[in-house]
Structure formats: structure tokens, C-alpha cells
Protein backbone atom coordinates (compact mmCIF):
# COMPACT_ATOMS: atom_id res chain seq x y z
CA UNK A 1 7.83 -11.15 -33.39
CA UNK A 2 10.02 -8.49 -31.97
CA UNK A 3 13.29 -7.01 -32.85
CA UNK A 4 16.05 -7.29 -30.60
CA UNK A 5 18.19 -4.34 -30.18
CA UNK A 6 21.85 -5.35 -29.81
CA UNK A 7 23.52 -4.18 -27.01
CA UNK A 8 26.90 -2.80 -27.05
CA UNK A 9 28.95 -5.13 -24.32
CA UNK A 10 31.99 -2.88 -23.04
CA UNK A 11 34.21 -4.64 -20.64
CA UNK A 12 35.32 -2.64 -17.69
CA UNK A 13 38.89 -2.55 -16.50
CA UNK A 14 39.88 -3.42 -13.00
CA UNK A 15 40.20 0.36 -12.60
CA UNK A 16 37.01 1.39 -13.42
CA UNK A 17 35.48 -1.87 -11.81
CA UNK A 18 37.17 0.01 -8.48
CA UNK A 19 36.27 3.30 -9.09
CA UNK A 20 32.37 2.18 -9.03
CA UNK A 21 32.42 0.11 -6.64
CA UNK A 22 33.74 3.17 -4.50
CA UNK A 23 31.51 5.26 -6.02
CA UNK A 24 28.84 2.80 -4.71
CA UNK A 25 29.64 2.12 -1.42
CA UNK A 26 30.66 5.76 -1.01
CA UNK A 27 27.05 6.53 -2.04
CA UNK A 28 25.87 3.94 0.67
CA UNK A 29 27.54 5.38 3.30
CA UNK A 30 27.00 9.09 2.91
CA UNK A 31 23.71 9.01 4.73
CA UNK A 32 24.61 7.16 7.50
CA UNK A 33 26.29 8.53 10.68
CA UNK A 34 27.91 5.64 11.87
CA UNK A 35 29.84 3.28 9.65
CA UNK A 36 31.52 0.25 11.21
CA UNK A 37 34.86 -1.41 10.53
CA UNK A 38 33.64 -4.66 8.88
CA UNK A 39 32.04 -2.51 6.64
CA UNK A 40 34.71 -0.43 6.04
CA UNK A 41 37.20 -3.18 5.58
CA UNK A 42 34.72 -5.48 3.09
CA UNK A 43 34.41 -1.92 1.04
CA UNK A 44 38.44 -2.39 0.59
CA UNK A 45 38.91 -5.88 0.00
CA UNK A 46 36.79 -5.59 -3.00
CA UNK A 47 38.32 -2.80 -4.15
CA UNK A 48 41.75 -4.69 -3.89
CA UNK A 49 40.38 -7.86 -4.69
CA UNK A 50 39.47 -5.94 -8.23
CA UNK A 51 42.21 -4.09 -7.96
CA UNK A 52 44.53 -6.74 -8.08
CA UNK A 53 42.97 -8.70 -11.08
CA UNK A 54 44.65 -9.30 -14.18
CA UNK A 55 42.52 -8.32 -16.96
């Protein structure tokens, strides 16, 4: 049998949940030319959506 290395569980807050999630779809959308508006507007509701959770 094998060891199991613990893993150290940090909980994000909603900020930083935002900031990757931006970071993320920024990253996404960098090599594309054309973006459209749904995906524009789906990028922000999740922010807000995580934005707007109480932690």
C-alpha cells in the first residue's frame, strides 16, 4: 500500500474566485479576433454571480 499525501484545501474568496475566472476567460479570448456578446456577457455574469456570493 501507498501513502497518501494530504493535500492542503485553501478555500478561495469570491474575489479571487473572480479574479481567475477573468484571468481565464481573458486568456481564452486573447487569441481570437472576434469575440461575441453572449460571450462577453456569460464572462460577466459569472464574475458577478461570484462576485455577489456571500462567503
Amino acid at each position: 500500500m501507498t501513502d497518501l499525501e494530504e493535500l492542503d484545501v485553501t478555500e478561495l474568496t469570491p474575489i479571487e474566485e473572480a479574479l481567475a475566472l477573468i484571468d481565464q476567460g481573458l486568456g481564452g479570448l486573447t487569441e481570437r479576433q472576434l469575440v461575441s456578446a453572449a460571450e462577453v456577457a456569460d464572462l460577466l455574469l459569472d464574475v458577478r454571480t461570484l462576485l455577489s456570493e456571500q462567503g
